[in-house]
PDB file of N, CA and C in Angstrom:
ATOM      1  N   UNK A   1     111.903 109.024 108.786  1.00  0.00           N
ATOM      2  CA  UNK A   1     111.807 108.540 110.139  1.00  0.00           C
ATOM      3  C   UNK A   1     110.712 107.482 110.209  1.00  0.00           C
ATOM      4  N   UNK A   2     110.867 106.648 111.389  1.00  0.00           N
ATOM      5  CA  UNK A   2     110.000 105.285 111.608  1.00  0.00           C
ATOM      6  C   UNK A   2     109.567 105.432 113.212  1.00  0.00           C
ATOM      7  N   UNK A   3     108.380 105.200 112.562  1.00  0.00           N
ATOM      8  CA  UNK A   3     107.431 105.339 114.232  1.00  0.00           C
ATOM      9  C   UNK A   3     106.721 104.133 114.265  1.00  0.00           C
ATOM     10  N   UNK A   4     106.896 103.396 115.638  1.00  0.00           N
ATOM     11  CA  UNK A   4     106.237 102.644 116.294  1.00  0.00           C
ATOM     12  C   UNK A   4     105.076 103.109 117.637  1.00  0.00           C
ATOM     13  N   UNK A   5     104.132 102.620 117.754  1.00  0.00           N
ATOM     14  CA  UNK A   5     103.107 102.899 118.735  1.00  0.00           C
ATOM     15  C   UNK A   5     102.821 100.996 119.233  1.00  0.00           C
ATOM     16  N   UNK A   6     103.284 101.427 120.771  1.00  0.00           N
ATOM     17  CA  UNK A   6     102.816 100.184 121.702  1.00  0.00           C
ATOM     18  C   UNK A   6     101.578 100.549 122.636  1.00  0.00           C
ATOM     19  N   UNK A   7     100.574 100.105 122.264  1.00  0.00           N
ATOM     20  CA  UNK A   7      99.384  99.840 123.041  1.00  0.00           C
ATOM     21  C   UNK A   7      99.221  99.065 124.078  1.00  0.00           C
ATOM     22  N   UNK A   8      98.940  99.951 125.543  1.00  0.00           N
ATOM     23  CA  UNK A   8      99.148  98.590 126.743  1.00  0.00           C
ATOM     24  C   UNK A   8      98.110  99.273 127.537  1.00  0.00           C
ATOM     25  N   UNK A   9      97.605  98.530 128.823  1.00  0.00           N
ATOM     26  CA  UNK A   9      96.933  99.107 129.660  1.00  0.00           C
ATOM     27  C   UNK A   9      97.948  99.604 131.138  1.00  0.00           C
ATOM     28  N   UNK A  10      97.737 100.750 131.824  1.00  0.00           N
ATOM     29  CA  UNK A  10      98.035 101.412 132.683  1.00  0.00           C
ATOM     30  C   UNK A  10      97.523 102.289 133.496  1.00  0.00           C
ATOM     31  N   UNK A  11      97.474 101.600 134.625  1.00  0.00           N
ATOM     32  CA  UNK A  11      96.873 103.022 135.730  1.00  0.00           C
ATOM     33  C   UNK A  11      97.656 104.095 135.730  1.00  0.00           C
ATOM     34  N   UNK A  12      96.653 105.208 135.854  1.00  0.00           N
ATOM     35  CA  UNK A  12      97.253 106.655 135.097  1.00  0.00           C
ATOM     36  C   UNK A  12      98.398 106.715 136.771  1.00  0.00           C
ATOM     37  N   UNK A  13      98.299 106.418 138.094  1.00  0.00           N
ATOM     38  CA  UNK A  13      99.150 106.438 139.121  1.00  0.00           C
ATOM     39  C   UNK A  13     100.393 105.724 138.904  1.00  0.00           C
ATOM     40  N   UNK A  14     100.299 105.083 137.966  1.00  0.00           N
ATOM     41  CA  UNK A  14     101.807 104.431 137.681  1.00  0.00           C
ATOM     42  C   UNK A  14     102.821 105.291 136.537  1.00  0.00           C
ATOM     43  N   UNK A  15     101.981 106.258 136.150  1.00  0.00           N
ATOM     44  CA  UNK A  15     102.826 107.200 135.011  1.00  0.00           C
ATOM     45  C   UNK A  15     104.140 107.678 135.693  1.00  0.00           C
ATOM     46  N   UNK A  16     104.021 108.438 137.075  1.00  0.00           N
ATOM     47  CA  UNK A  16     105.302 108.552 137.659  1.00  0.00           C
ATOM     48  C   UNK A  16     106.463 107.349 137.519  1.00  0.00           C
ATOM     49  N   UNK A  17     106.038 106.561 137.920  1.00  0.00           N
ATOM     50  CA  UNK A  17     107.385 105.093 138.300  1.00  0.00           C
ATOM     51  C   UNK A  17     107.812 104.677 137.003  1.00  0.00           C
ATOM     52  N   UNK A  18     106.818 104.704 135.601  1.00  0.00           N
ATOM     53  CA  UNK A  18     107.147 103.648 134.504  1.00  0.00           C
ATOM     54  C   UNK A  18     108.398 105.011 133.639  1.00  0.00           C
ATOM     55  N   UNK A  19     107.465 106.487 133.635  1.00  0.00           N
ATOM     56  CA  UNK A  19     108.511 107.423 133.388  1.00  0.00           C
ATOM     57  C   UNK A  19     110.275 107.061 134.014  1.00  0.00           C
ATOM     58  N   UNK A  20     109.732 107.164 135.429  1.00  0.00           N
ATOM     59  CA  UNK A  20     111.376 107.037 136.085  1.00  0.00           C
ATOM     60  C   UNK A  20     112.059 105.755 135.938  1.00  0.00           C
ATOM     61  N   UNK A  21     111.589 105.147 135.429  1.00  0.00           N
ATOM     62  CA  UNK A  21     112.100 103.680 134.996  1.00  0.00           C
ATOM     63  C   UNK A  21     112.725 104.030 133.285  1.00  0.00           C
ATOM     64  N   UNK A  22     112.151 104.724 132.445  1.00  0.00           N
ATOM     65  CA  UNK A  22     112.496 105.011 130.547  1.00  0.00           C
ATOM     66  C   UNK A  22     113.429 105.824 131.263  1.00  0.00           C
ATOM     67  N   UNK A  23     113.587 106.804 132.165  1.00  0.00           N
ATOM     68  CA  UNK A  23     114.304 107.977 132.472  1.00  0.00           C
ATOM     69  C   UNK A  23     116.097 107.655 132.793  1.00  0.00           C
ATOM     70  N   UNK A  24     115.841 106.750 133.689  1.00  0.00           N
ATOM     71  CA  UNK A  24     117.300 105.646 133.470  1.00  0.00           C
ATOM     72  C   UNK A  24     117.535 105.292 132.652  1.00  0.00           C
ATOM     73  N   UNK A  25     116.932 104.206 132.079  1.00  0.00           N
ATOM     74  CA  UNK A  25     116.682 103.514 130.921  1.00  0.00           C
ATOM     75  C   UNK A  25     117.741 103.928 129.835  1.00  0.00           C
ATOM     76  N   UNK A  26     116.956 105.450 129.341  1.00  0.00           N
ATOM     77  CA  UNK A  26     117.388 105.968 128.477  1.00  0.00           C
ATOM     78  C   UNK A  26     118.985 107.180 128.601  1.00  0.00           C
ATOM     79  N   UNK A  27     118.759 107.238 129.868  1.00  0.00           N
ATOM     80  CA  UNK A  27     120.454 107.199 130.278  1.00  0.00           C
ATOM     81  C   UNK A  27     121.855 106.620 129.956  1.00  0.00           C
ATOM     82  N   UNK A  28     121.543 105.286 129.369  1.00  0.00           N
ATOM     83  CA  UNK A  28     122.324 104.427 129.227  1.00  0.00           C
ATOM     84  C   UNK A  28     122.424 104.447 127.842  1.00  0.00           C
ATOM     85  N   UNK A  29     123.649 103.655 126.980  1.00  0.00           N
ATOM     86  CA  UNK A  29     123.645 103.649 125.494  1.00  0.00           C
ATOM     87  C   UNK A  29     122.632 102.607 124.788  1.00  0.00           C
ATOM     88  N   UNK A  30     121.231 102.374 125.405  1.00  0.00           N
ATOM     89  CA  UNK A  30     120.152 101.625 125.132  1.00  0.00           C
ATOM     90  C   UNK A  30     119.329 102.215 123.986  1.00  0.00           C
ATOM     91  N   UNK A  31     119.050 103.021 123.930  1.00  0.00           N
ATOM     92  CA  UNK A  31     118.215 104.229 123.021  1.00  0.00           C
ATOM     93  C   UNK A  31     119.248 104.314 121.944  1.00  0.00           C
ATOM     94  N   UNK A  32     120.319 104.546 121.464  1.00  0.00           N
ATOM     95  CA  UNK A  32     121.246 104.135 120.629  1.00  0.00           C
ATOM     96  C   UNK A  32     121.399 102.661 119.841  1.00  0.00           C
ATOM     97  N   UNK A  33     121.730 102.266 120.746  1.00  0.00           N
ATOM     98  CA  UNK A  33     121.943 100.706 120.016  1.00  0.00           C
ATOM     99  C   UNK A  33     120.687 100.114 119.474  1.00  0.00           C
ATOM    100  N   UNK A  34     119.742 101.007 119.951  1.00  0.00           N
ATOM    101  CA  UNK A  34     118.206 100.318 119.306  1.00  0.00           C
ATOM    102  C   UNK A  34     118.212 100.741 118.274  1.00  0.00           C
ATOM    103  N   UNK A  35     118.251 101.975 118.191  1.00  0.00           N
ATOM    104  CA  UNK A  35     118.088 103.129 117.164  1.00  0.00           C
ATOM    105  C   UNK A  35     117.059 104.389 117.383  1.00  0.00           C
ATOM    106  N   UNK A  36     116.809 103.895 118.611  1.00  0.00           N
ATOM    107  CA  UNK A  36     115.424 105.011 119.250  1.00  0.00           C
ATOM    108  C   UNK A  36     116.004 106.555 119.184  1.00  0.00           C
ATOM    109  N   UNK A  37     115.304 107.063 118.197  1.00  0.00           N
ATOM    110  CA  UNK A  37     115.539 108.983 118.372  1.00  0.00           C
ATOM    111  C   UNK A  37     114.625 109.446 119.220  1.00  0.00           C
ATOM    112  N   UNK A  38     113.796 108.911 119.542  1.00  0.00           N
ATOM    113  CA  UNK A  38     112.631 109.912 120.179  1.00  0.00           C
ATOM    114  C   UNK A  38     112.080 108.823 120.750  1.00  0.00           C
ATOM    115  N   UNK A  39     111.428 108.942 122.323  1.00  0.00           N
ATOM    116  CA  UNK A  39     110.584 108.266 122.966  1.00  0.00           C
ATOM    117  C   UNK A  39     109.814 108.930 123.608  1.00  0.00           C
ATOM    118  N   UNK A  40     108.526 109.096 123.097  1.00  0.00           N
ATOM    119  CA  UNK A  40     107.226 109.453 124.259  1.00  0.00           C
ATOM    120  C   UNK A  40     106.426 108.685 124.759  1.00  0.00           C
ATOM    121  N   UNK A  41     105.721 108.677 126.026  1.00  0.00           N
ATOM    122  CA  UNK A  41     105.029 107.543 126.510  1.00  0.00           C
ATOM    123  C   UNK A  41     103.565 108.602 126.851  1.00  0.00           C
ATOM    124  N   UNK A  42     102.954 107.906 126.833  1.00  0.00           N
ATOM    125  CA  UNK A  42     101.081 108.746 126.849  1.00  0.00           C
ATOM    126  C   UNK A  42     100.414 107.779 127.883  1.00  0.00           C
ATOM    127  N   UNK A  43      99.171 108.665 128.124  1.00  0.00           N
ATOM    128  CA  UNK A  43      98.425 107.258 128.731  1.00  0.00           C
ATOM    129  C   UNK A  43      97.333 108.100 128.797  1.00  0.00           C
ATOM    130  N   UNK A  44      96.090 107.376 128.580  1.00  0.00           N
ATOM    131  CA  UNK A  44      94.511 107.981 128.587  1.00  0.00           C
ATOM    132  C   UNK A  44      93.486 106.650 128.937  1.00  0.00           C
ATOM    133  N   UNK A  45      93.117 107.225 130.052  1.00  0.00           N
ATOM    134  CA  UNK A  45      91.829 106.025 130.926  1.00  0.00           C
ATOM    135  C   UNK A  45      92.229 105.019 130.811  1.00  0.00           C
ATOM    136  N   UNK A  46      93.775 104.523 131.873  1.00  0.00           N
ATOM    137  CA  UNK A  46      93.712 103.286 131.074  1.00  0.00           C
ATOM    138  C   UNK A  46      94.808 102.537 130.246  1.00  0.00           C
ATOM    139  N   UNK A  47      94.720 103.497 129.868  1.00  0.00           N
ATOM    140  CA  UNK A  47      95.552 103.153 128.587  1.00  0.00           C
ATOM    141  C   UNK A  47      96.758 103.630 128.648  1.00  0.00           C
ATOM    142  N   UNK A  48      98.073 102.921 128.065  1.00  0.00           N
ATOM    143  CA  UNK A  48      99.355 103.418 127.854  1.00  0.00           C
ATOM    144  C   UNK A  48      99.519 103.156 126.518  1.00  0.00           C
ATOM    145  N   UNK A  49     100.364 104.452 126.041  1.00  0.00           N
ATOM    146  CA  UNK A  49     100.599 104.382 124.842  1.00  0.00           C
ATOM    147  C   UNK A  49     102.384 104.779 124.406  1.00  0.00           C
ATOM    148  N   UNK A  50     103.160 103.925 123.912  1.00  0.00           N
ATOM    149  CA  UNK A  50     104.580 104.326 124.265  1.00  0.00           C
ATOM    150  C   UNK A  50     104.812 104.472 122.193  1.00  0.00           C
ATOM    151  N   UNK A  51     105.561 105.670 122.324  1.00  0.00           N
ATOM    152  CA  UNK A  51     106.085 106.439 120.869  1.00  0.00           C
ATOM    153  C   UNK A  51     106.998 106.050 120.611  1.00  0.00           C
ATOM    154  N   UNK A  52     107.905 105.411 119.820  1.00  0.00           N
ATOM    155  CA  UNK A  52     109.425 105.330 119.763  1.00  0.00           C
ATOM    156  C   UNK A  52     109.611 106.068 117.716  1.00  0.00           C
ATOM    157  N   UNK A  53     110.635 106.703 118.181  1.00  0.00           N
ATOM    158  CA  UNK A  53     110.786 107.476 116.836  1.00  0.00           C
ATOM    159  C   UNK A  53     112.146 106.597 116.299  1.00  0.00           C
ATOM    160  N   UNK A  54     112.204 106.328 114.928  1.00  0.00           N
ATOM    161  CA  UNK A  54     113.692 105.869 114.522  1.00  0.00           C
ATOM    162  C   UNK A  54     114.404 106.346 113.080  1.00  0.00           C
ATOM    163  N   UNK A  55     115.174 106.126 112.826  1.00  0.00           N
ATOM    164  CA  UNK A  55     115.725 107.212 111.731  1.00  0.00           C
ATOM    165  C   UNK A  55     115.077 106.642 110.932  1.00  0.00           C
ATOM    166  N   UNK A  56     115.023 105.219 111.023  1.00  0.00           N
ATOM    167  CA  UNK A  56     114.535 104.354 109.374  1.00  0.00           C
ATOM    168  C   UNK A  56     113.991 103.157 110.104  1.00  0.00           C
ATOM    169  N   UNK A  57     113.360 102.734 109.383  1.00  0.00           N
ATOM    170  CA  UNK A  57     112.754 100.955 109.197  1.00  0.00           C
ATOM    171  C   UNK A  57     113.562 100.085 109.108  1.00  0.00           C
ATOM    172  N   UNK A  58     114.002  99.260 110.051  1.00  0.00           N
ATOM    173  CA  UNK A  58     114.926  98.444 109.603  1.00  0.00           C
ATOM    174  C   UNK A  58     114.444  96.949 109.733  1.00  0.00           C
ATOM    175  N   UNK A  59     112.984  96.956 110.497  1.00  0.00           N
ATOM    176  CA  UNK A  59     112.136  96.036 110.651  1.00  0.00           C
ATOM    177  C   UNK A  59     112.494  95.142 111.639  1.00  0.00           C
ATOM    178  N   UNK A  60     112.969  96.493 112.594  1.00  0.00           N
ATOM    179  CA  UNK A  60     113.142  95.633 114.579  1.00  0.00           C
ATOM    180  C   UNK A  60     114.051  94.998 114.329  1.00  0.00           C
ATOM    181  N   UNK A  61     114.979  95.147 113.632  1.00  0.00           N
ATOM    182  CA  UNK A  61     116.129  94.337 113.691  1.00  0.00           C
ATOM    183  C   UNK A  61     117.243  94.754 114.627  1.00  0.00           C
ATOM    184  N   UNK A  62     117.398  96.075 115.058  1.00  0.00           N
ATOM    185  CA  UNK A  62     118.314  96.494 116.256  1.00  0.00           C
ATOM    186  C   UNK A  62     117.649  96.003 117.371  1.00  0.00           C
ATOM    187  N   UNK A  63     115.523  96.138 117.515  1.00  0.00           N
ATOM    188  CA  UNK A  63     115.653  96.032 118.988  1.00  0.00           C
ATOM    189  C   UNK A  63     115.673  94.636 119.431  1.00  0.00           C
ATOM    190  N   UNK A  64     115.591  93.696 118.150  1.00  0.00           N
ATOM    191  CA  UNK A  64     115.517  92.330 118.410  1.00  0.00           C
ATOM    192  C   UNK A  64     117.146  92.193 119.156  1.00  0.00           C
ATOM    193  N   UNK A  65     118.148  92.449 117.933  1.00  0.00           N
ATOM    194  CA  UNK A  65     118.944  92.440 118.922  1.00  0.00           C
ATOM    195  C   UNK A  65     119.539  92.716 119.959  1.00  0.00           C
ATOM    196  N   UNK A  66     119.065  94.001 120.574  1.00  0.00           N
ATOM    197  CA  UNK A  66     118.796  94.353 121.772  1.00  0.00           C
ATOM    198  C   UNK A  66     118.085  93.626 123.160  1.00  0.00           C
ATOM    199  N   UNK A  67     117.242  92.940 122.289  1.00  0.00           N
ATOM    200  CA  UNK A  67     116.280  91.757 123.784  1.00  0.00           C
ATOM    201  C   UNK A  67     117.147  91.201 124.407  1.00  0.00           C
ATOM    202  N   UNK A  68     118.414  90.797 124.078  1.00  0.00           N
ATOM    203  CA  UNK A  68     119.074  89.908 124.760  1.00  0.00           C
ATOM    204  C   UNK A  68     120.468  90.572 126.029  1.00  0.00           C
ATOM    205  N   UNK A  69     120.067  91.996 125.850  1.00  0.00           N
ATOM    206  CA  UNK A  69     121.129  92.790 126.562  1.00  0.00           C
ATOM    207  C   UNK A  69     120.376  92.681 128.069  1.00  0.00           C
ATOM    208  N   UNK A  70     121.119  92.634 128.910  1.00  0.00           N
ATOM    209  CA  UNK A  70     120.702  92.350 130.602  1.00  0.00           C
ATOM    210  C   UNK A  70     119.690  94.112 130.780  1.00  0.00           C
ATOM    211  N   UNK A  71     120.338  95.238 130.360  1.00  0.00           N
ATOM    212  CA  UNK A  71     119.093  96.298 131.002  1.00  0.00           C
ATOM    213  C   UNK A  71     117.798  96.058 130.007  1.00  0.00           C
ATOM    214  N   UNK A  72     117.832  95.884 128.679  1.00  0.00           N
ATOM    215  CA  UNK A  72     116.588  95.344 128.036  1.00  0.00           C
ATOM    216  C   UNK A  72     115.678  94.403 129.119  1.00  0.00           C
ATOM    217  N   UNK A  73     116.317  93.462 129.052  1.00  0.00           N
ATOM    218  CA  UNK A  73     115.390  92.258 130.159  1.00  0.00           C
ATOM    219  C   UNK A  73     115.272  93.270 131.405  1.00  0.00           C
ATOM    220  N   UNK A  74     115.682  94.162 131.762  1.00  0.00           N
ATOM    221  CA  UNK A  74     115.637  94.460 133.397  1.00  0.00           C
ATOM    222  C   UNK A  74     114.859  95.244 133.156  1.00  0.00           C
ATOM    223  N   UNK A  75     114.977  96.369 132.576  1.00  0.00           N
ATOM    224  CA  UNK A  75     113.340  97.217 132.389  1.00  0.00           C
ATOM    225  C   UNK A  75     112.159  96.308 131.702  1.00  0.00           C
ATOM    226  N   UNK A  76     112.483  95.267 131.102  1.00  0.00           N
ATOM    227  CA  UNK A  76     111.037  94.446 130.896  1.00  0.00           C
ATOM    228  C   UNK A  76     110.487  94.022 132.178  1.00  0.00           C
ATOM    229  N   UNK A  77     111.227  93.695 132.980  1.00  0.00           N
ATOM    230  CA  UNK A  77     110.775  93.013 134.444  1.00  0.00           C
ATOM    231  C   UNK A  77     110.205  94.490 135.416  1.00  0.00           C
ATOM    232  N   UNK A  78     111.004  95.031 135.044  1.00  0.00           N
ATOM    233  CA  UNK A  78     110.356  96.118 136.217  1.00  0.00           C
ATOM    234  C   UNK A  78     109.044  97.150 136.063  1.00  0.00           C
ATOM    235  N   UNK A  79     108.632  96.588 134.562  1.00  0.00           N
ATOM    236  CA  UNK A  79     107.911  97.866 133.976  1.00  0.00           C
ATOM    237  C   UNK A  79     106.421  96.897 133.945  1.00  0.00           C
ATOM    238  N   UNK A  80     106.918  95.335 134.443  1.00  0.00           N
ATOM    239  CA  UNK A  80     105.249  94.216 134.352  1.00  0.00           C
ATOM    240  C   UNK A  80     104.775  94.322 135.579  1.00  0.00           C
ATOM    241  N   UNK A  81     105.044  94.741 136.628  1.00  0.00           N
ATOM    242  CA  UNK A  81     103.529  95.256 137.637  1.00  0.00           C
ATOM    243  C   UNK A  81     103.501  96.562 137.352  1.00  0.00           C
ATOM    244  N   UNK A  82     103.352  97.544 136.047  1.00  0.00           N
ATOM    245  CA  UNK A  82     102.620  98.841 135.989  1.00  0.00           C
ATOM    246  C   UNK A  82     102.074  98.834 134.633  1.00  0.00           C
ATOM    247  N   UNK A  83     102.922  98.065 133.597  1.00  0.00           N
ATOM    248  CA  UNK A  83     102.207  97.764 131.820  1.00  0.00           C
ATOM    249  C   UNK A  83     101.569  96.304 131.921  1.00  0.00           C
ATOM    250  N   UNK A  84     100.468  96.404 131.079  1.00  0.00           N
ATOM    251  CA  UNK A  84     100.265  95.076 131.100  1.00  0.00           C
ATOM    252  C   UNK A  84      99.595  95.062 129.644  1.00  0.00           C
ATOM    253  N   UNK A  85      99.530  93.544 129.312  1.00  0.00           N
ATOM    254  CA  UNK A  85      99.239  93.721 127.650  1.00  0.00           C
ATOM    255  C   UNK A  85      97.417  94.328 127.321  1.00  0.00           C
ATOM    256  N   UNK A  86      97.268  95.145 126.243  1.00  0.00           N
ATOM    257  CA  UNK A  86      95.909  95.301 125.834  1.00  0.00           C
ATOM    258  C   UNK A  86      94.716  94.279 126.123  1.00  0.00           C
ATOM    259  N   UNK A  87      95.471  93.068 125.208  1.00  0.00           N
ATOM    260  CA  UNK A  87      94.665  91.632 125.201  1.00  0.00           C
ATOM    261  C   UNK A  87      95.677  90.551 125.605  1.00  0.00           C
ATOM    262  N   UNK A  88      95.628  90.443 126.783  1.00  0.00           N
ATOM    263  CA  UNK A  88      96.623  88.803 127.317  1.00  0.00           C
ATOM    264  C   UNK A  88      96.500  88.231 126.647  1.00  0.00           C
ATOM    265  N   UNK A  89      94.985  87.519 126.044  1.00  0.00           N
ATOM    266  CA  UNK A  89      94.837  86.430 125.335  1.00  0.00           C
ATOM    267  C   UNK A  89      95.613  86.175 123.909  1.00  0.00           C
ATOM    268  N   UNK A  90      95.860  87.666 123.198  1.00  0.00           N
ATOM    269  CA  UNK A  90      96.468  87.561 121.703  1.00  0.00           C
ATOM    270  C   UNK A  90      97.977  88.055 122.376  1.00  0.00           C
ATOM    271  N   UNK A  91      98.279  88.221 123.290  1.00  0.00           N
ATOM    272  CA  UNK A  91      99.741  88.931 123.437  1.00  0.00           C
ATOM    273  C   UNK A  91     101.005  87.544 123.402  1.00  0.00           C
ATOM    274  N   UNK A  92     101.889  88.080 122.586  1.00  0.00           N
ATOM    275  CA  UNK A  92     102.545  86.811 122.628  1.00  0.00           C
ATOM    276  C   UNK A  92     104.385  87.718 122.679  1.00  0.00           C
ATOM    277  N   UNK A  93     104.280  88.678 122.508  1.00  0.00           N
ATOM    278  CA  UNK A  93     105.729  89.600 122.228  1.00  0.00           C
ATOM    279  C   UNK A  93     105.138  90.849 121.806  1.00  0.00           C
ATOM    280  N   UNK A  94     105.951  91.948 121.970  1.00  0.00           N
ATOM    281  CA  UNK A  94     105.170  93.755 122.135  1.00  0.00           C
ATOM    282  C   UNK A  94     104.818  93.708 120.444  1.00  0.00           C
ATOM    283  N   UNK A  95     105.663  92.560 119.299  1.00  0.00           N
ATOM    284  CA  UNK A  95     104.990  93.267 118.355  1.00  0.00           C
ATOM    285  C   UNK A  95     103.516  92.792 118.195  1.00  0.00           C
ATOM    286  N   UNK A  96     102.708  92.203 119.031  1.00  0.00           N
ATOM    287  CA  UNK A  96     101.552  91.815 119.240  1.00  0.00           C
ATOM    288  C   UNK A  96     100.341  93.274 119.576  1.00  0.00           C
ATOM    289  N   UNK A  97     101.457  93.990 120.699  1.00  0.00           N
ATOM    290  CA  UNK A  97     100.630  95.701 120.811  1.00  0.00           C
ATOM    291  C   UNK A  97     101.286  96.441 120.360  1.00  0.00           C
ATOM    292  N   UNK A  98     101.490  96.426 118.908  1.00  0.00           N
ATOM    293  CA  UNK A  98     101.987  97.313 117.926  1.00  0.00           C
ATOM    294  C   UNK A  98     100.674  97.981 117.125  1.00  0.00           C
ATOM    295  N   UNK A  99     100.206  99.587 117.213  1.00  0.00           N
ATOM    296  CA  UNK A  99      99.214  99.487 116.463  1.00  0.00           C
ATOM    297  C   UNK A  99      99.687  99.786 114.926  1.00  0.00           C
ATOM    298  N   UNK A 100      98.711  99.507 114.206  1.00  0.00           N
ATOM    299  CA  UNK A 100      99.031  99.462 112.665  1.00  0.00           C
ATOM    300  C   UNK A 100      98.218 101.075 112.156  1.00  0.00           C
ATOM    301  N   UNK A 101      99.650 101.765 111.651  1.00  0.00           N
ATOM    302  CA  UNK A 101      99.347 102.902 111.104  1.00  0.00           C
ATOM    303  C   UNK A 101      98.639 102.621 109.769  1.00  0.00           C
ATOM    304  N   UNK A 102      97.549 103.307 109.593  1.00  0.00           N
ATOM    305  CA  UNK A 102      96.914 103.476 107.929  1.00  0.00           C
ATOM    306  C   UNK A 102      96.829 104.579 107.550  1.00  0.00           C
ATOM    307  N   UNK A 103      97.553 105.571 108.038  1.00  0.00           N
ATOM    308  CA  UNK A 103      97.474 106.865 107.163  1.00  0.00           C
ATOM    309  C   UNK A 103      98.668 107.826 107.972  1.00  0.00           C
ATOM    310  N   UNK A 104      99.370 108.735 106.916  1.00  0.00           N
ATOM    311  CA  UNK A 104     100.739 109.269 107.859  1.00  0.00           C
ATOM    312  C   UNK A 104     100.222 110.508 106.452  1.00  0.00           C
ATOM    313  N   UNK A 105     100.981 111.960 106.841  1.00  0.00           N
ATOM    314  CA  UNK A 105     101.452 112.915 106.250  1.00  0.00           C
ATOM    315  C   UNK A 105     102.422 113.460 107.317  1.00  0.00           C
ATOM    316  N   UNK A 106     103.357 114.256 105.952  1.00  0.00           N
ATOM    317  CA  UNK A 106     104.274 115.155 106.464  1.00  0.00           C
ATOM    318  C   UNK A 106     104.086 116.156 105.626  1.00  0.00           C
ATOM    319  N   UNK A 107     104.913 117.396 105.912  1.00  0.00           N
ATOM    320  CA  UNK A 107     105.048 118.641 105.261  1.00  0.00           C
ATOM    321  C   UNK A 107     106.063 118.267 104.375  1.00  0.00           C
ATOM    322  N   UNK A 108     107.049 117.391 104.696  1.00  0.00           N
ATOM    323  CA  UNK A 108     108.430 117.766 104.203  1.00  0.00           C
ATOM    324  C   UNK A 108     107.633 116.976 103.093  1.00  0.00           C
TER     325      UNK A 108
END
């Protein structure tokens, strides 16, 4: 499995709306066509932190092609007055608040 972590800032009062926004979202055959198995979203002082689990690495090549589907763009629009980037100044596309794992274990 392949895990991504997006780093953003968020008022912890917006956790309700950005949830009910993934909650649709992921209603739809969107989470599929990406390849998303698992999505958790976090948030601490501040901070938002969104999980996406995937079977494999394929190196964003489903969700790239995914950007161009109309609910992709529509939850990007609806989710920018409650996420906003870590650092505006370096943000240029989410793989910009991608954090970089340096250490993983499993059991298996």
């Amino acid at each position: 499995m392949h895990s991504t972590l997006i780093v953003a800032r968020m008022a912890a009062s917006s956790a309700d709306k950005v949830a009910g926004l993934f909650a649709d979202f992921d209603q739809t055959d969107m989470p599929n066509r990406m390849g998303t198995r698992r999505r958790q979203l976090f948030e601490f002082n501040g901070l938002y932190f969104h999980l996406q689990d995937f079977d494999e690495d394929n190196g964003g090549a489903l969700i790239e092609e995914a950007k161009t589907d109309p609910r992709f763009v529509q939850i990007s629009e609806d989710l920018k007055p409650y996420i906003t980037a870590y650092d505006p100044q370096t943000w240029r596309s989410p793989k910009d608040a991608m954090a970089r794992r340096f250490y993983a274990w499993s059991a298996r």
